[in-house]
C-alpha atoms as a PDB file:
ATOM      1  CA  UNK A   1       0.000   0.000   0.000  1.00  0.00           C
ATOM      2  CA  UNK A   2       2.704   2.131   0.960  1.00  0.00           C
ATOM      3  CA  UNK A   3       4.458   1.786  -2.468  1.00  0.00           C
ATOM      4  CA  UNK A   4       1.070   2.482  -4.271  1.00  0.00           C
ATOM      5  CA  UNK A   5       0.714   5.581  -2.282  1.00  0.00           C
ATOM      6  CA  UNK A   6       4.065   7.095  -2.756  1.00  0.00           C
ATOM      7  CA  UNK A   7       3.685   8.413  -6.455  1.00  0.00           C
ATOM      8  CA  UNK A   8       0.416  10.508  -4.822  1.00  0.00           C
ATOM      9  CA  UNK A   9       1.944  11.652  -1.853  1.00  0.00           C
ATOM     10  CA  UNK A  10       5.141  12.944  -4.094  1.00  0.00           C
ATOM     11  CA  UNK A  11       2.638  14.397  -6.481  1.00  0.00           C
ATOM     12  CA  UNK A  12       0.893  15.935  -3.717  1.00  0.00           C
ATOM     13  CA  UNK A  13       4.386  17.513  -2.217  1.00  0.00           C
ATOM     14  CA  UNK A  14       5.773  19.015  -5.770  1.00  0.00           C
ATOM     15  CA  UNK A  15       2.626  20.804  -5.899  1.00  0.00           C
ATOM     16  CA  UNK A  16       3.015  21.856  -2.255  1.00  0.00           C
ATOM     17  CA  UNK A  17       6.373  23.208  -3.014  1.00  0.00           C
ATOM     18  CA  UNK A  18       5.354  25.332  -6.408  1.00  0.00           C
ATOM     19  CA  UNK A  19       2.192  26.628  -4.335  1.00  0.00           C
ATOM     20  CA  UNK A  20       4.756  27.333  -1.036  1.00  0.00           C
ATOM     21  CA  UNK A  21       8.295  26.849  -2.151  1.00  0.00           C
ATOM     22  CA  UNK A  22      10.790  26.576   0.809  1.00  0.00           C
ATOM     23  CA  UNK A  23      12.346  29.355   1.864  1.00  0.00           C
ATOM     24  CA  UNK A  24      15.455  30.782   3.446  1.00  0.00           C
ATOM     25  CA  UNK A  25      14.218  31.103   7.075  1.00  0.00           C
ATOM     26  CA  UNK A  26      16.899  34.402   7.736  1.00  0.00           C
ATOM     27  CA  UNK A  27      16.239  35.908   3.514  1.00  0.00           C
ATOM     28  CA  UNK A  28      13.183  34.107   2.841  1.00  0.00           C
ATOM     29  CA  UNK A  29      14.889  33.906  -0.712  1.00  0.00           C
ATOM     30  CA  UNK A  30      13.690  30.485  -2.107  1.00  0.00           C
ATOM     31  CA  UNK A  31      16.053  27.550  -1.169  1.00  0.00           C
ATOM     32  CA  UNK A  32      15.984  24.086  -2.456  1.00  0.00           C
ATOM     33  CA  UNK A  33      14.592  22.321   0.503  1.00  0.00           C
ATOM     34  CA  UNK A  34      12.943  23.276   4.063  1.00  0.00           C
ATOM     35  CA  UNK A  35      15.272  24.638   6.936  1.00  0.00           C
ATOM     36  CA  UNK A  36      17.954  25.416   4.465  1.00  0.00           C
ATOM     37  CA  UNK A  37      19.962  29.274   4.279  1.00  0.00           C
ATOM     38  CA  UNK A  38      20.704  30.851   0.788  1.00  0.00           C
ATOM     39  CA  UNK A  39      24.187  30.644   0.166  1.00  0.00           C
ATOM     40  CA  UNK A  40      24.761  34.277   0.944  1.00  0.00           C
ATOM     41  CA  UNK A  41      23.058  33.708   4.490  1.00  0.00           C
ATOM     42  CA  UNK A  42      24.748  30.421   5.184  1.00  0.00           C
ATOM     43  CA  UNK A  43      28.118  32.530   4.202  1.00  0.00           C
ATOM     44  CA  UNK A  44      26.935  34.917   6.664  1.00  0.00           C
ATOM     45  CA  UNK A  45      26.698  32.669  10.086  1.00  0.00           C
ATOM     46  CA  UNK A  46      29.564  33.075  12.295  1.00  0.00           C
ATOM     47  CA  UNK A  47      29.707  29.367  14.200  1.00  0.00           C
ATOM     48  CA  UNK A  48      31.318  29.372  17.400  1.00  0.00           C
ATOM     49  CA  UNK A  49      34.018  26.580  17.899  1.00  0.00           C
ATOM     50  CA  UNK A  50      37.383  25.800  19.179  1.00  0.00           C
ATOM     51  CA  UNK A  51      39.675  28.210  20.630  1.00  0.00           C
ATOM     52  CA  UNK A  52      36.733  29.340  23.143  1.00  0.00           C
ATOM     53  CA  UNK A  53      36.825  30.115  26.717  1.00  0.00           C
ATOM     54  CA  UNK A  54      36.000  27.024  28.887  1.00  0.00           C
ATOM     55  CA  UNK A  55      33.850  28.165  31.305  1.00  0.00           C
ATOM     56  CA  UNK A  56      31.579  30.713  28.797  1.00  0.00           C
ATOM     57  CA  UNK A  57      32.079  29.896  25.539  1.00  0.00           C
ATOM     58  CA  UNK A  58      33.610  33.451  24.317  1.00  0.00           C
ATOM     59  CA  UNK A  59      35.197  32.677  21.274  1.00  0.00           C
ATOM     60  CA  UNK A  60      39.246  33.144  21.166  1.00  0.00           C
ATOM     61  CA  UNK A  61      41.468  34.596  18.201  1.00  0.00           C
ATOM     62  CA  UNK A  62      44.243  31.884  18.870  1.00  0.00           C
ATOM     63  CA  UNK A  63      44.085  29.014  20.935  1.00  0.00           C
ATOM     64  CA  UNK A  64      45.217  29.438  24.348  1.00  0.00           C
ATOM     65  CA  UNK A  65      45.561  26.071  25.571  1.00  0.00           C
ATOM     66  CA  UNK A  66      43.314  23.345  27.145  1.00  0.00           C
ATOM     67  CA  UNK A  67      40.620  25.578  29.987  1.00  0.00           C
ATOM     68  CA  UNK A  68      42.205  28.765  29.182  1.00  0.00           C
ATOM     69  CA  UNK A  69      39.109  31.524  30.370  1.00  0.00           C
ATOM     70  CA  UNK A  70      38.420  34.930  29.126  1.00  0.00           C
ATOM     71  CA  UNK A  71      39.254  38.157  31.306  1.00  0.00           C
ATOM     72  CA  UNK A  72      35.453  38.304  32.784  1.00  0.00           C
ATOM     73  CA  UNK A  73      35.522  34.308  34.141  1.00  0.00           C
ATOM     74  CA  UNK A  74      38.684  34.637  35.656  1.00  0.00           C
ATOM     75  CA  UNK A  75      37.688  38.174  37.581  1.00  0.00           C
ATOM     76  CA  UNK A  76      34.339  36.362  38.595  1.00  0.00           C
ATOM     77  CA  UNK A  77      33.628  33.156  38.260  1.00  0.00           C
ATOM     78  CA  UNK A  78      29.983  32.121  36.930  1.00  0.00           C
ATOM     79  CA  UNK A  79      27.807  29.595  38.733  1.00  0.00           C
ATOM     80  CA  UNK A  80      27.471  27.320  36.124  1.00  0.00           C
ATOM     81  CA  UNK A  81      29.747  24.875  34.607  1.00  0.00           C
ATOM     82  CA  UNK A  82      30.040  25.803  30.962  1.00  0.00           C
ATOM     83  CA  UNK A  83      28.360  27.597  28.309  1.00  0.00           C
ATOM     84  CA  UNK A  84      28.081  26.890  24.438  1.00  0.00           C
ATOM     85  CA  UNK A  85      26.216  28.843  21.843  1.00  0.00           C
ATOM     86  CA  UNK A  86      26.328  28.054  18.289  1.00  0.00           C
ATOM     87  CA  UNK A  87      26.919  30.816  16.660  1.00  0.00           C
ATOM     88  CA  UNK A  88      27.675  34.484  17.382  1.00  0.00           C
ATOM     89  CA  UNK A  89      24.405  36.932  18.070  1.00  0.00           C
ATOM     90  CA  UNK A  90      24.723  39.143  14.392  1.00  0.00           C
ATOM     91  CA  UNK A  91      23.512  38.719  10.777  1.00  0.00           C
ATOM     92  CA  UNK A  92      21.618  36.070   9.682  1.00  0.00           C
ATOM     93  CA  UNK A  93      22.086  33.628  13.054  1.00  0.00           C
ATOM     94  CA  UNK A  94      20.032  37.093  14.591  1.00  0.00           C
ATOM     95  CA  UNK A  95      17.501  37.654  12.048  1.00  0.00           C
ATOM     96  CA  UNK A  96      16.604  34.192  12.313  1.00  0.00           C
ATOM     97  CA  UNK A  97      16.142  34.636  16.067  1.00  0.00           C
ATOM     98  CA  UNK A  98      14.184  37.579  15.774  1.00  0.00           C
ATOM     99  CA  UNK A  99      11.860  35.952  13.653  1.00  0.00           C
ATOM    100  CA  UNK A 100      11.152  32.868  15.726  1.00  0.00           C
ATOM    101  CA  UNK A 101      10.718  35.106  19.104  1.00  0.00           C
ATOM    102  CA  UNK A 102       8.914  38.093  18.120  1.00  0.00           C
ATOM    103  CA  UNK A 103       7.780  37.055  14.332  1.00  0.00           C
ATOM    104  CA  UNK A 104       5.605  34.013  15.567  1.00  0.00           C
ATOM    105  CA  UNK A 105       8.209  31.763  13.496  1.00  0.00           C
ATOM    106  CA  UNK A 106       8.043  29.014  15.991  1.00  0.00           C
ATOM    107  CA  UNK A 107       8.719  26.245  13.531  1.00  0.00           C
ATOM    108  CA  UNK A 108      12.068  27.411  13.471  1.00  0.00           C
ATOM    109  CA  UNK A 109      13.063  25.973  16.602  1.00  0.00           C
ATOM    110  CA  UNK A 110      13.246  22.751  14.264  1.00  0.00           C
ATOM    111  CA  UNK A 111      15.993  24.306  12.353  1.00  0.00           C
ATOM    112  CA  UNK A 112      17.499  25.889  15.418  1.00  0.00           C
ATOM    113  CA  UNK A 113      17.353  22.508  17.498  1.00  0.00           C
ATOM    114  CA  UNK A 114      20.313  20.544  15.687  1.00  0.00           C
ATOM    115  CA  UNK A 115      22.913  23.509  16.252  1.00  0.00           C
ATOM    116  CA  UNK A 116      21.988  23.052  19.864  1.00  0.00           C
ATOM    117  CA  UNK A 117      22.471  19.463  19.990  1.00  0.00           C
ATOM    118  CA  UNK A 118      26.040  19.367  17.631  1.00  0.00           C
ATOM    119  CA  UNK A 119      27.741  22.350  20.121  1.00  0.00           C
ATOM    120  CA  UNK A 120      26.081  20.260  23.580  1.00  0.00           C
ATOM    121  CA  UNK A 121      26.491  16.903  22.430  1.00  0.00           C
ATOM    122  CA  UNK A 122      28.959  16.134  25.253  1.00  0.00           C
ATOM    123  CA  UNK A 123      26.111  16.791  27.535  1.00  0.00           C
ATOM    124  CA  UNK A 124      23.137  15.135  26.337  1.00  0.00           C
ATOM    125  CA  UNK A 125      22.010  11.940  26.706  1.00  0.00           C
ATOM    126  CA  UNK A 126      19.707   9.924  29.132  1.00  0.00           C
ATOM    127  CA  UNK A 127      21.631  10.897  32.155  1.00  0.00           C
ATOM    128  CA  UNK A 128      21.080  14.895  31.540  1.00  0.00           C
ATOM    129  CA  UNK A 129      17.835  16.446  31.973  1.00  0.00           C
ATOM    130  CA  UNK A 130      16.902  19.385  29.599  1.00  0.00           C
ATOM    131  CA  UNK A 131      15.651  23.153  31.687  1.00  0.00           C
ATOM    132  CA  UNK A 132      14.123  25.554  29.951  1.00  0.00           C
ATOM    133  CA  UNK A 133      14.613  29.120  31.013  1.00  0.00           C
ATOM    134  CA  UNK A 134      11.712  30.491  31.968  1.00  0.00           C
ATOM    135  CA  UNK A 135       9.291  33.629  31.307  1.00  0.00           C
ATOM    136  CA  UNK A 136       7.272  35.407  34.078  1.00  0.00           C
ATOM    137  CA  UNK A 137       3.348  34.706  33.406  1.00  0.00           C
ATOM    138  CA  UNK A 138       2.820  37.905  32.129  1.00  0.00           C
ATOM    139  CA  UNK A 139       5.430  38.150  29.666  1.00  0.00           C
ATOM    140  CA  UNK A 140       4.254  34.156  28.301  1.00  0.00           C
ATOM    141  CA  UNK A 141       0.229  35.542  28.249  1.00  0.00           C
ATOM    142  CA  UNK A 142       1.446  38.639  26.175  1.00  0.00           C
ATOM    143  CA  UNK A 143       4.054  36.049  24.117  1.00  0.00           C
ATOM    144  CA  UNK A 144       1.910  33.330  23.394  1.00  0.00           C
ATOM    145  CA  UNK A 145       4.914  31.222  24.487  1.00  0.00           C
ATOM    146  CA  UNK A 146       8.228  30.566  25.678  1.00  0.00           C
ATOM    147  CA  UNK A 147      11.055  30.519  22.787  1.00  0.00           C
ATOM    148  CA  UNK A 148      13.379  28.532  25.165  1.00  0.00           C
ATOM    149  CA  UNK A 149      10.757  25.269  25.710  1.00  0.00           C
ATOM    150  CA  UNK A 150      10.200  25.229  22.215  1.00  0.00           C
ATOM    151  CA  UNK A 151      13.816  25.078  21.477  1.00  0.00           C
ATOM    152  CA  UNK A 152      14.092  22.639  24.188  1.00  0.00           C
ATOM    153  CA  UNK A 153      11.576  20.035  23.217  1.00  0.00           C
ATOM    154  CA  UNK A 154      13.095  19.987  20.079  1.00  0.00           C
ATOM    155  CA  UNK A 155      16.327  19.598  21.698  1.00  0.00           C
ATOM    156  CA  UNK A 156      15.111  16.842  23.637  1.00  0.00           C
ATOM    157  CA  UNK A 157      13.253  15.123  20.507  1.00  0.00           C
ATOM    158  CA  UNK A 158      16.202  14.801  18.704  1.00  0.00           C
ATOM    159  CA  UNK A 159      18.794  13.880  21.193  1.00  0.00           C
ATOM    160  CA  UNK A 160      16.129  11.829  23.264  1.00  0.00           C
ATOM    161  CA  UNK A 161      17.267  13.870  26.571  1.00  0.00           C
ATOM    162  CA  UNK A 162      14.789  13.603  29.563  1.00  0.00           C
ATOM    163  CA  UNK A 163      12.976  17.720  29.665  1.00  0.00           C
ATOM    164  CA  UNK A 164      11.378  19.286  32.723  1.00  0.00           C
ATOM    165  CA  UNK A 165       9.556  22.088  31.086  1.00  0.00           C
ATOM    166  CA  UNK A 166       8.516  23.864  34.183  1.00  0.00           C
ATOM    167  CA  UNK A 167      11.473  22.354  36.646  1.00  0.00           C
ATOM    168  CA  UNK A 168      12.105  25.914  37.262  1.00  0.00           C
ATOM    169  CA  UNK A 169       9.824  29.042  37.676  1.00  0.00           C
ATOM    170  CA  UNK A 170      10.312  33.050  37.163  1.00  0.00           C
ATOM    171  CA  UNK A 171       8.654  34.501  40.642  1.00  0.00           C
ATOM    172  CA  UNK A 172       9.354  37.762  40.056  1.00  0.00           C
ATOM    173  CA  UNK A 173       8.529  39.660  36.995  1.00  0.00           C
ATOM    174  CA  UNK A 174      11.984  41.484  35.687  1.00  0.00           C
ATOM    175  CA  UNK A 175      12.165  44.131  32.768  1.00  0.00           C
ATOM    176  CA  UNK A 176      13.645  44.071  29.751  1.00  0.00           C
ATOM    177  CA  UNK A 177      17.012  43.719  29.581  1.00  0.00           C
ATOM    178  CA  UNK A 178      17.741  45.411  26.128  1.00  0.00           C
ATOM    179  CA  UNK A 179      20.138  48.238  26.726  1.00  0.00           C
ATOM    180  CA  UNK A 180      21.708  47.483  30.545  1.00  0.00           C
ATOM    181  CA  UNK A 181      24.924  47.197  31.179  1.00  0.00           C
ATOM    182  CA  UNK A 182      26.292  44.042  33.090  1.00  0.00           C
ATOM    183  CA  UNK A 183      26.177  45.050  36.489  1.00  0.00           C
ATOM    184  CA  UNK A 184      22.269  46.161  35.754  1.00  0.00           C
ATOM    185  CA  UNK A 185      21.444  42.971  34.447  1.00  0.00           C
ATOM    186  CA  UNK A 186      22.630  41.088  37.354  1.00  0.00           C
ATOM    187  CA  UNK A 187      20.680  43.016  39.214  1.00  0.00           C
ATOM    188  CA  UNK A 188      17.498  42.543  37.039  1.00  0.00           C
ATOM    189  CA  UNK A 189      17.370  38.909  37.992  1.00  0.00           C
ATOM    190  CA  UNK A 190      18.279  38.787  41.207  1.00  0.00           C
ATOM    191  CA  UNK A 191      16.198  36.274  43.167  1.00  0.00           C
ATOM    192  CA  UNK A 192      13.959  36.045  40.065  1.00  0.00           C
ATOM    193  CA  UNK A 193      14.205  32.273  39.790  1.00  0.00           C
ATOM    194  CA  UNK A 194      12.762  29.677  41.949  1.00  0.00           C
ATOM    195  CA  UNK A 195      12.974  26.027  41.898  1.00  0.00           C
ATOM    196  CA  UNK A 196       9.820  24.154  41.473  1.00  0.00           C
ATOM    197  CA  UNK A 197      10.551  20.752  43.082  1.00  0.00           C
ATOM    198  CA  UNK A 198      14.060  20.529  44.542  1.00  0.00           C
ATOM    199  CA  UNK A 199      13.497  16.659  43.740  1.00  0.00           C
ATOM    200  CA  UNK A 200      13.365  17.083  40.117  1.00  0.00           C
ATOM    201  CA  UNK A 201      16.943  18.227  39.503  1.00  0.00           C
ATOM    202  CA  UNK A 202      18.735  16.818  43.284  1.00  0.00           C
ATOM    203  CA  UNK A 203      21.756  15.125  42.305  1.00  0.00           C
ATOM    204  CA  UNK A 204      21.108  15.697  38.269  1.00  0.00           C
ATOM    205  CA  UNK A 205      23.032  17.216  35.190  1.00  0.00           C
ATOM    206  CA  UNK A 206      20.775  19.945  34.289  1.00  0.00           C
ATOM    207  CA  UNK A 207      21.550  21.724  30.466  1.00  0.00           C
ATOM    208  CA  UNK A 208      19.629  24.974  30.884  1.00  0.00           C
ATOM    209  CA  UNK A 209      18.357  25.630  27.749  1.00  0.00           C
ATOM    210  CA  UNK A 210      18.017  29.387  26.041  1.00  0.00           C
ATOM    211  CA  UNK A 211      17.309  31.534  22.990  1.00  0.00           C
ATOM    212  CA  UNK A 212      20.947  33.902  23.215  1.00  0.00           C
ATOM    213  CA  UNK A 213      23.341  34.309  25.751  1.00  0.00           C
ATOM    214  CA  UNK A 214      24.095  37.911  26.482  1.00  0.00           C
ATOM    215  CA  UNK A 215      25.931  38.672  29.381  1.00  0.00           C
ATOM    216  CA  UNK A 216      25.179  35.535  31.008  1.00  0.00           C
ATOM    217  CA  UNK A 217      23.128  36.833  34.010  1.00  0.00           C
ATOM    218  CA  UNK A 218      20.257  35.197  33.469  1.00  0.00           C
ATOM    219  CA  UNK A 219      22.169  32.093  33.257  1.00  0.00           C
ATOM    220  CA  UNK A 220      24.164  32.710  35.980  1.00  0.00           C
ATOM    221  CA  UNK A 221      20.836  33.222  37.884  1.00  0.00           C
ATOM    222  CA  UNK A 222      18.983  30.102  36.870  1.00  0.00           C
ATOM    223  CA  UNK A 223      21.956  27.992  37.940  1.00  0.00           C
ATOM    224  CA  UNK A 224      22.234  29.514  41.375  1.00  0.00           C
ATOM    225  CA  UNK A 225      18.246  28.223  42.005  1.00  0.00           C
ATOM    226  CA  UNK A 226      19.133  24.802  40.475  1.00  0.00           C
ATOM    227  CA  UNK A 227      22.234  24.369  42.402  1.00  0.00           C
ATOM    228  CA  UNK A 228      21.003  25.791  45.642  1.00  0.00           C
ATOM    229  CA  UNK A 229      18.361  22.883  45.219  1.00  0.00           C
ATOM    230  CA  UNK A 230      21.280  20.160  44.876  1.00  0.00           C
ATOM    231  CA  UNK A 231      21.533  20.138  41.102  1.00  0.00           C
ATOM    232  CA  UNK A 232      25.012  18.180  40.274  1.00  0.00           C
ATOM    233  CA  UNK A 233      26.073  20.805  37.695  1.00  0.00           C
ATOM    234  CA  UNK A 234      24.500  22.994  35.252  1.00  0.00           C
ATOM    235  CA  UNK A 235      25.730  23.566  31.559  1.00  0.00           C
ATOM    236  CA  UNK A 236      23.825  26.243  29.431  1.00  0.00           C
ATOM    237  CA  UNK A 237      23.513  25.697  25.351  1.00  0.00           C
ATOM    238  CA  UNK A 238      22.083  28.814  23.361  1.00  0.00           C
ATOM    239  CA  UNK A 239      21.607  29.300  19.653  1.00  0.00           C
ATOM    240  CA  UNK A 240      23.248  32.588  19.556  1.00  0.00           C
ATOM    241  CA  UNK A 241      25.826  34.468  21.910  1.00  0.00           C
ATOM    242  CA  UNK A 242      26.748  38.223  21.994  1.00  0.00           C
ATOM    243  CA  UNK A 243      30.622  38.393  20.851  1.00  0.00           C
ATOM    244  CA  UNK A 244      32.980  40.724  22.604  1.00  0.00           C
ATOM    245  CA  UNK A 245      36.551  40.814  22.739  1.00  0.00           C
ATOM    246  CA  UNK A 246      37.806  38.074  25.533  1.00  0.00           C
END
């Protein structure tokens, strides 16, 4: 039956794609085949990789040796592990982001999701458990929903990592953190994260999950309410990071 049906079904798709022809999800210039960038766009992503620091993830111009850290981890140490994004927060790798939080492009996280899971693959598996970070009520009503569950579900679909959606909560609304400086932002999330049930993530690796990793104080704030509640360690995978000199 299946072999009787295929002919339709691929019938049925080339007319799909001539009605609604893939498209570049950063361009939208039409691409070959769904989730894929124009080659101007693909030219354009700047993927993050060895020499990095090894406790944030800054990207270095030369390689420093084996857990060399950037300036700001060795004046203050963050609470979590290690951090990994990607690819670096400009051009395409942005306009993509854009779209899938504030365009209502939530299908992306499909395309976003494998990035994720090549940069945290040392992390993932069965014996990790996937935290999303989370919004304030308000800010998910107004939303419609929460760009870092989507992109972890999809994390967790494809690398078949155990998820706790709401393992941790955002108790105090916080405002937007476009345009402060470090020391401000720290101070924007201050106490704003809460634990759910401390026996969800007692004694486990959590990977806290998020769209873009700025100066890493929401991070660093989520992983002092997981490990105050006896999480093992905490690693934090992003799709994008902000680049600055290290």
């Amino acid at each position: 039956m299946n072999a009787l049906l295929r002919p339709v079904r691929d019938i049925l798709m080339a007319g799909l794609d001539l009605l609604l022809p893939p498209r570049c999800p950063a361009c939208r210039a039409i691409v070959r085949a769904d989730g894929q960038f124009c080659a101007g766009c693909w030219a354009d992503l700047r993927f993050i990789g060895a020499p990095q620091c090894s406790r944030c993830g800054t990207p270095f111009a030369h390689d420093l040796g084996d857990g060399a850290q950037c300036g700001a981890c060795l004046l203050k140490a963050p609470r979590y592990t290690a951090a990994r994004a990607a690819m670096a927060y400009d051009g395409a790798a942005r306009t993509v982001l854009l779209g899938f939080k504030h365009g209502d492009r939530q299908h992306l996280s499909r395309l976003m999701a494998p990035h994720l899971a090549r940069v945290g693959a040392e992390w993932l598996g069965a014996d990790a458990l996937l935290v999303p970070v989370p919004l304030h009520r308000w800010r998910l009503w107004s939303r419609g929903f929460n760009q870092a569950a989507l992109l972890a579900r999809a994390v967790a679909r494809r690398t078949r990592t155990p998820l706790a959606v709401d393992a941790l909560l955002r108790v105090r609304r916080t405002v937007l953190s476009r345009g402060l400086g470090r020391r401000q932002r720290a101070l924007n999330v201050r106490a704003a994260f809460r634990v759910r049930d401390r026996a969800l993530v007692a004694g486990r690796r959590i990977v806290l999950i998020d769209d873009v990793l700025t100066t890493g104080a929401t991070a660093d704030a989520c992983a002092r309410a997981l490990l105050r509640s006896g999480a093992a360690s905490v690693h934090v995978l992003t799709w994008a990071r902000v680049v600055r000199d290290a």
